[in-house]
C-alpha atoms as a PDB file:
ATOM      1  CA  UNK A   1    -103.526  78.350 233.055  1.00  0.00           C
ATOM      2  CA  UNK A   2    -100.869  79.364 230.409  1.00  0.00           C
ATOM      3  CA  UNK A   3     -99.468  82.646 230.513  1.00  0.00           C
ATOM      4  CA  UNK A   4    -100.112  82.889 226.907  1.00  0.00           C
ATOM      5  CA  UNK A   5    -103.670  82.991 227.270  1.00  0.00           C
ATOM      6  CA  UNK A   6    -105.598  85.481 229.721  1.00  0.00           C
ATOM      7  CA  UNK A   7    -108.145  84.131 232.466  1.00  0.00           C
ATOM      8  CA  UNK A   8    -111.652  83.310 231.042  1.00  0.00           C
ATOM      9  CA  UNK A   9    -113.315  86.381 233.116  1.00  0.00           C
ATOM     10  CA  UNK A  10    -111.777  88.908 231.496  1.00  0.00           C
ATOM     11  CA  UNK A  11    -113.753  91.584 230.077  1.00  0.00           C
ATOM     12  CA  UNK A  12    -111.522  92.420 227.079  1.00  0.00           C
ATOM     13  CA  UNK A  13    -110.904  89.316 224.791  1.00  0.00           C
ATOM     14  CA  UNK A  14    -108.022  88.897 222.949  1.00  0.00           C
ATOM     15  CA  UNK A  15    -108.309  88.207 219.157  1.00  0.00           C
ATOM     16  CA  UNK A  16    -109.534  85.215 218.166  1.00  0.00           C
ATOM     17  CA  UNK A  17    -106.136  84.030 216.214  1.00  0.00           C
ATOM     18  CA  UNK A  18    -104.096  84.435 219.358  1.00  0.00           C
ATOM     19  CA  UNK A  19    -106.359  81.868 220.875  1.00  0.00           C
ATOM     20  CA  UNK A  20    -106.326  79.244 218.366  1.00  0.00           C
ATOM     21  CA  UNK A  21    -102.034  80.090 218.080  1.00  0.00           C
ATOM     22  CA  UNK A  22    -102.029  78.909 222.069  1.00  0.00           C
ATOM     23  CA  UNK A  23    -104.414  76.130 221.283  1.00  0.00           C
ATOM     24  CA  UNK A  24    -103.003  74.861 218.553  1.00  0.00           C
ATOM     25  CA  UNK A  25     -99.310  74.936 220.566  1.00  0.00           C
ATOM     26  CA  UNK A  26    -100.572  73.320 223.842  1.00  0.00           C
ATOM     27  CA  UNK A  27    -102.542  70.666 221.410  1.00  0.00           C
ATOM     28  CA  UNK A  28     -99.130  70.042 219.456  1.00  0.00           C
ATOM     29  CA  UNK A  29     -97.650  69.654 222.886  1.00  0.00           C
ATOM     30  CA  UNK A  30    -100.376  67.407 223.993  1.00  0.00           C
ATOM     31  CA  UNK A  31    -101.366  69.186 227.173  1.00  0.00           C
ATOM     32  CA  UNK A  32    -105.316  68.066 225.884  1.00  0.00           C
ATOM     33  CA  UNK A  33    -107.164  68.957 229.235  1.00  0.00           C
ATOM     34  CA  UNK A  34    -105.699  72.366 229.585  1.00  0.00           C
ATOM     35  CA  UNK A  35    -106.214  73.029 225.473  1.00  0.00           C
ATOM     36  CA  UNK A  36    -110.023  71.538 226.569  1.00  0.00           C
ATOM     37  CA  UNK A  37    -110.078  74.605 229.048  1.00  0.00           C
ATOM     38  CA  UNK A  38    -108.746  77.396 226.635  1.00  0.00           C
ATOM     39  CA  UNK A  39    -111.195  76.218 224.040  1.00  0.00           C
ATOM     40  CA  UNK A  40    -114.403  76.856 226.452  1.00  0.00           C
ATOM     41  CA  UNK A  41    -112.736  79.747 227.555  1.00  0.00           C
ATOM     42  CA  UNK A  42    -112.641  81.443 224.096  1.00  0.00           C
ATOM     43  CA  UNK A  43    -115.553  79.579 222.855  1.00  0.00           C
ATOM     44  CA  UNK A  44    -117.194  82.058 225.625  1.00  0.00           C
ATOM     45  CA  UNK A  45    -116.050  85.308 223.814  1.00  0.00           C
ATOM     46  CA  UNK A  46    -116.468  83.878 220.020  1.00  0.00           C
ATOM     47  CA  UNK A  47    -119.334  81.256 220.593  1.00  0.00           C
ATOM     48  CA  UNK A  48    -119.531  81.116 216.679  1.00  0.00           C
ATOM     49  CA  UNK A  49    -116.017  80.046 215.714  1.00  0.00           C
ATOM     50  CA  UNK A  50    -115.861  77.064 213.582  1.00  0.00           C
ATOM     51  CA  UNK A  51    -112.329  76.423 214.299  1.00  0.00           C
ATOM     52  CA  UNK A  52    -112.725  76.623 218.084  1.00  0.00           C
ATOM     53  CA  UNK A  53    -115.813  73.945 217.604  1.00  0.00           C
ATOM     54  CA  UNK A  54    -112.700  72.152 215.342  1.00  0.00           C
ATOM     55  CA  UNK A  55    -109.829  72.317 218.182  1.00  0.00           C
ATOM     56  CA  UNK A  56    -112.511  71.328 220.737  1.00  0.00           C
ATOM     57  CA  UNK A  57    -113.787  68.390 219.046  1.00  0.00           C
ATOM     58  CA  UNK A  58    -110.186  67.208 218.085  1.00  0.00           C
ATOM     59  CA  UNK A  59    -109.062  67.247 221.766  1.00  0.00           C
ATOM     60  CA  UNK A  60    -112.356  65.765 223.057  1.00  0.00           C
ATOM     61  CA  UNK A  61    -111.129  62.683 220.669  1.00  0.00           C
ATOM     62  CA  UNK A  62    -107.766  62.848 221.981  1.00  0.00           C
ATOM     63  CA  UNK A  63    -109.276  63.059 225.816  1.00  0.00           C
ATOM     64  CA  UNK A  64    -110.789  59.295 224.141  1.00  0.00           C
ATOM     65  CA  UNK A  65    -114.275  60.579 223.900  1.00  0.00           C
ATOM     66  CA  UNK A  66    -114.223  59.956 220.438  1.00  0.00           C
ATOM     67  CA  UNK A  67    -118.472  59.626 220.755  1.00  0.00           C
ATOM     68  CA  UNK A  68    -118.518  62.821 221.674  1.00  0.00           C
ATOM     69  CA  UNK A  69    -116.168  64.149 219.138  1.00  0.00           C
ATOM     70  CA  UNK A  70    -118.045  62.707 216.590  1.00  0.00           C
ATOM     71  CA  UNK A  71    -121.730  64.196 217.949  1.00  0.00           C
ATOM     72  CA  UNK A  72    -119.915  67.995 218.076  1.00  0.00           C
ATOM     73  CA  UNK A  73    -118.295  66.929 214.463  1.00  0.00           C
ATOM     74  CA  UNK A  74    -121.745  65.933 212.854  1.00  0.00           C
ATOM     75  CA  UNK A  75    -123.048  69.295 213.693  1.00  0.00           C
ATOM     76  CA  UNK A  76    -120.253  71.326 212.392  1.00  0.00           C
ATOM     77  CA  UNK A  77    -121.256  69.631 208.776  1.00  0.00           C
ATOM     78  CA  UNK A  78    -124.122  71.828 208.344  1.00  0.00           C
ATOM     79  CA  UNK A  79    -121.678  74.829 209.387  1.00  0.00           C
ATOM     80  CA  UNK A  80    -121.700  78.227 206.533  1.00  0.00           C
ATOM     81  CA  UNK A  81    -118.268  77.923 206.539  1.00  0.00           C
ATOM     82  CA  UNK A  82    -117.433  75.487 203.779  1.00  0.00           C
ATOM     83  CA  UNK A  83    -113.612  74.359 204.689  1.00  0.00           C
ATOM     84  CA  UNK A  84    -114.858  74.229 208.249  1.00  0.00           C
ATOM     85  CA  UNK A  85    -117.906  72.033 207.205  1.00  0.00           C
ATOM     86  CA  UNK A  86    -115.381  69.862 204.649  1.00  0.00           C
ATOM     87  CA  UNK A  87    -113.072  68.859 207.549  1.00  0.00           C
ATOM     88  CA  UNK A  88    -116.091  68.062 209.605  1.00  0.00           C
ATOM     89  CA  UNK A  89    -117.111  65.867 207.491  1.00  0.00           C
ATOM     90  CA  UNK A  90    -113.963  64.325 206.992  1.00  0.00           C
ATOM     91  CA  UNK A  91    -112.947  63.651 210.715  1.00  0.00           C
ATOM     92  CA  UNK A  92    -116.447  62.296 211.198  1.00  0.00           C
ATOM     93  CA  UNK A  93    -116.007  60.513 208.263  1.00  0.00           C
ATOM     94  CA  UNK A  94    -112.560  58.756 209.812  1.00  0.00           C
ATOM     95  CA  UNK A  95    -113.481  58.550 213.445  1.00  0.00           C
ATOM     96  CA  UNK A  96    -116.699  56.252 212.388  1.00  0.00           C
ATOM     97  CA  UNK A  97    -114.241  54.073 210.252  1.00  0.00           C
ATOM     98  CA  UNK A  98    -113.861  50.125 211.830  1.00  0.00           C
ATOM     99  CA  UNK A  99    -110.887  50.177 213.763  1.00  0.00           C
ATOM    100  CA  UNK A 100    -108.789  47.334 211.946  1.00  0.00           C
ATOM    101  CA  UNK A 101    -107.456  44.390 213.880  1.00  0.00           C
ATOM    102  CA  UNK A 102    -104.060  44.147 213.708  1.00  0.00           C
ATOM    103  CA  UNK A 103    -102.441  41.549 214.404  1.00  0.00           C
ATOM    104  CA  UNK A 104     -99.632  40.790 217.681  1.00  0.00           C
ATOM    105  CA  UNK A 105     -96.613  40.077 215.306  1.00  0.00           C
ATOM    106  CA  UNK A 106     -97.257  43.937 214.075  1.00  0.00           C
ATOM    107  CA  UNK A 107     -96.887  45.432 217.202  1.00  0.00           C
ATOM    108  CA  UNK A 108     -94.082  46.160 219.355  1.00  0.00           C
ATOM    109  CA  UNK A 109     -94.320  46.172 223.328  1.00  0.00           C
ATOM    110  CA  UNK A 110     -91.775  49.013 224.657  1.00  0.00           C
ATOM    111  CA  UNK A 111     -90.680  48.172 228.224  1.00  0.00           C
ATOM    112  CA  UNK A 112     -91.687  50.578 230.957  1.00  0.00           C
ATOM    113  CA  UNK A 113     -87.687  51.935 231.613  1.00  0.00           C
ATOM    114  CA  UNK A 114     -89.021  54.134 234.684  1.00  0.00           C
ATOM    115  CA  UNK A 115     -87.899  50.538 236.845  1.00  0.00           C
ATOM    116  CA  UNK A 116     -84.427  51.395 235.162  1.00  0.00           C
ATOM    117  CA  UNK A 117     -84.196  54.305 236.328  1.00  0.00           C
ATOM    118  CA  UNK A 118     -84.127  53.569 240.119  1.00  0.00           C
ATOM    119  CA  UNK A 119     -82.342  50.040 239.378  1.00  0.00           C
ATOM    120  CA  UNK A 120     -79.285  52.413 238.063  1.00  0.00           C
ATOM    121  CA  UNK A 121     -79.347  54.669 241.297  1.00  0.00           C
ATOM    122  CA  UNK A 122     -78.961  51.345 243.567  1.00  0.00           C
ATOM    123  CA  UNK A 123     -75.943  49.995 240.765  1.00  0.00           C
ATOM    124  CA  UNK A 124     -73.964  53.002 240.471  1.00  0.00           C
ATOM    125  CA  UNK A 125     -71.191  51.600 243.016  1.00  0.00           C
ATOM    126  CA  UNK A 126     -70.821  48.631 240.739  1.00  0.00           C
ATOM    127  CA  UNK A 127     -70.440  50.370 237.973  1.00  0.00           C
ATOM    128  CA  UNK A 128     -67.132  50.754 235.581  1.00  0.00           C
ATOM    129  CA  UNK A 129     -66.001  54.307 235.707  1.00  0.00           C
ATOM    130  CA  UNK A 130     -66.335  56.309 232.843  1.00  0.00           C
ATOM    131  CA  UNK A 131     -63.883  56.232 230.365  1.00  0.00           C
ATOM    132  CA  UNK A 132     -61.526  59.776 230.680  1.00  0.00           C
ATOM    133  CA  UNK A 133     -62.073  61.678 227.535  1.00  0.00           C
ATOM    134  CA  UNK A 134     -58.810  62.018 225.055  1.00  0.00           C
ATOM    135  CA  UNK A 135     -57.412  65.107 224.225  1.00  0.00           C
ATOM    136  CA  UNK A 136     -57.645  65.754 220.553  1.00  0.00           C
ATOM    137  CA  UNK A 137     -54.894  66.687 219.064  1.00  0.00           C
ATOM    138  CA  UNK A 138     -54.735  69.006 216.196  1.00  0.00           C
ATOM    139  CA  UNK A 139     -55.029  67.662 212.556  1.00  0.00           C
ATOM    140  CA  UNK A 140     -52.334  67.991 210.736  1.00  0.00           C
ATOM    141  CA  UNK A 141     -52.132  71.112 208.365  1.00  0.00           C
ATOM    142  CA  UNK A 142     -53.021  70.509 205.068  1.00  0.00           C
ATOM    143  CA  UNK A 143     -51.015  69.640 202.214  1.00  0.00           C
ATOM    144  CA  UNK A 144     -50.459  72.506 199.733  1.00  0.00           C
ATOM    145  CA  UNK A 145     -48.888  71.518 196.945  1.00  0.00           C
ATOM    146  CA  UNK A 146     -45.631  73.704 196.258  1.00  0.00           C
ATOM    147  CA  UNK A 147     -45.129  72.208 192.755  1.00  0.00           C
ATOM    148  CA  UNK A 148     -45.959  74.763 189.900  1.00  0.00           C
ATOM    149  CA  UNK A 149     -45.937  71.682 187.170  1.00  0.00           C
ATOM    150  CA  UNK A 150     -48.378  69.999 189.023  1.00  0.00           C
ATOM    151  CA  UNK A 151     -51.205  73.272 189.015  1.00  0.00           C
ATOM    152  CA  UNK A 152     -50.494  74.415 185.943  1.00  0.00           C
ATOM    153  CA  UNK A 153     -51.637  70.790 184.824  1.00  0.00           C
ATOM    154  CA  UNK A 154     -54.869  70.832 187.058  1.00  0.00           C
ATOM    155  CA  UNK A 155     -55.866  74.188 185.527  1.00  0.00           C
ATOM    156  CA  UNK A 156     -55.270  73.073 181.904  1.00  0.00           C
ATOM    157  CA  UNK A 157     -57.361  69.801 182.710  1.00  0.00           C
ATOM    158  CA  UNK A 158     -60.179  72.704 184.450  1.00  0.00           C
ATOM    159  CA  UNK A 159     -60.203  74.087 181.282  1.00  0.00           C
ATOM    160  CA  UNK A 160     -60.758  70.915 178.931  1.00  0.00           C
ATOM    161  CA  UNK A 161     -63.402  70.212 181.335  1.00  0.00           C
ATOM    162  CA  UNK A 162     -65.315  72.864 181.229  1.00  0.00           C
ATOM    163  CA  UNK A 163     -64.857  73.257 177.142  1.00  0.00           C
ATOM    164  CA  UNK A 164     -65.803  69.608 177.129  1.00  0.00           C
ATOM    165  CA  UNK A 165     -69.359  70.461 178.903  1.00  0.00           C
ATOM    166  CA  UNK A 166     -69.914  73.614 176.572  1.00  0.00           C
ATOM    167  CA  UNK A 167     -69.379  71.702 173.680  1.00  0.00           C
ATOM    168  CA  UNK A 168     -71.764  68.889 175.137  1.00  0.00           C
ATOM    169  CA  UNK A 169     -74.649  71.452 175.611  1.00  0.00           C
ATOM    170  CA  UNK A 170     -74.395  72.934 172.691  1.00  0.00           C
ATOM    171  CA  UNK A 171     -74.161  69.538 170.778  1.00  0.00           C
ATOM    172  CA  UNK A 172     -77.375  68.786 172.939  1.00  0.00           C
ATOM    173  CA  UNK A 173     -79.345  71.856 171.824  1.00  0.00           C
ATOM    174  CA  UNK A 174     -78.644  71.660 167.949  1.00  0.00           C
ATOM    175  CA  UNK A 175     -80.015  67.907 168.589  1.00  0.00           C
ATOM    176  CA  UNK A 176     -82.778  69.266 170.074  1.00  0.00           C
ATOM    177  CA  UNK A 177     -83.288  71.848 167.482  1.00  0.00           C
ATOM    178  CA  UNK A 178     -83.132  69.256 165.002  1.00  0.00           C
ATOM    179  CA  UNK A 179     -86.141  67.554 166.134  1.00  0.00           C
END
């Protein structure tokens, strides 16, 4: 059992929003059986909570009992919570959909690489070394430019910039004005 969670025969339940933090983590993380566990464990201290009936519903479909899911769904639609009755009805609503039938040239097979794995233990005498890594040397330092003609002409053309863009929003707000 997580450590973030304390063992369902305590007498002293934590809040209920610490549980659905570690459930919602250990869902993310897609440790579904031991989620499954946490839910019944808190579902033992707050028997009432939507959102647990939510979480346990959602990893009951990702467990691939989506029949299930859907029966513990369809009687969360009559629930007084509104939001928690809306997304009942809308994971119902999604997990009775027709699965579509897609066809072969839209999926792609991935290779199982665990084979690799031991094939590159058994080639690793035949294998090239590893190329030795360079030493970088250090850029070079950067130009700074001694010549005082040269800045004194990149500031002037700074300055016709920038008094070019004043005049161009002003110009654009008397246009605007105008309209």
């Amino acid at each position: 059992m997580n450590a973030d969670l304390p063992s369902p025969s305590l007498p002293d339940p934590r809040p209920l929003s610490d549980y659905l933090l570690a459930i919602q983590s250990g869902f993310e993380r897609g440790s579904y059986r031991e989620v499954l566990t946490w839910v019944e464990a808190a579902l033992r201290h707050y028997p009432q909570s939507g959102s647990l009936r939510l979480w346990q519903a959602l990893t009951i479909e990702a467990l691939g009992q989506t029949t299930q899911a859907i029966e513990l769904m369809q009687m969360l639609v009559h629930h007084p919570d509104p939001e928690i009755a809306q997304q009942a009805k809308y994971l119902v609503y999604i997990w009775k959909a027709p699965r579509l039938q897609r066809p072969p040239a839209w999926l792609s097979e991935i290779p199982d690489l665990s084979q690799l794995a031991d094939s590159a233990v058994t080639l690793g005498s035949r294998l090239p070394p590893l190329p030795q890594q360079r030493s970088r040397t250090t850029p070079p330092p950067p130009v700074v430019n001694s010549d005082p003609a040269l800045s004194e002409q990149s500031d002037r053309t700074m300055i016709w910039m920038w008094l070019a863009v004043v005049a161009s929003v002003i110009g654009l707000g008397w246009l605007l004005a105008m309209i």
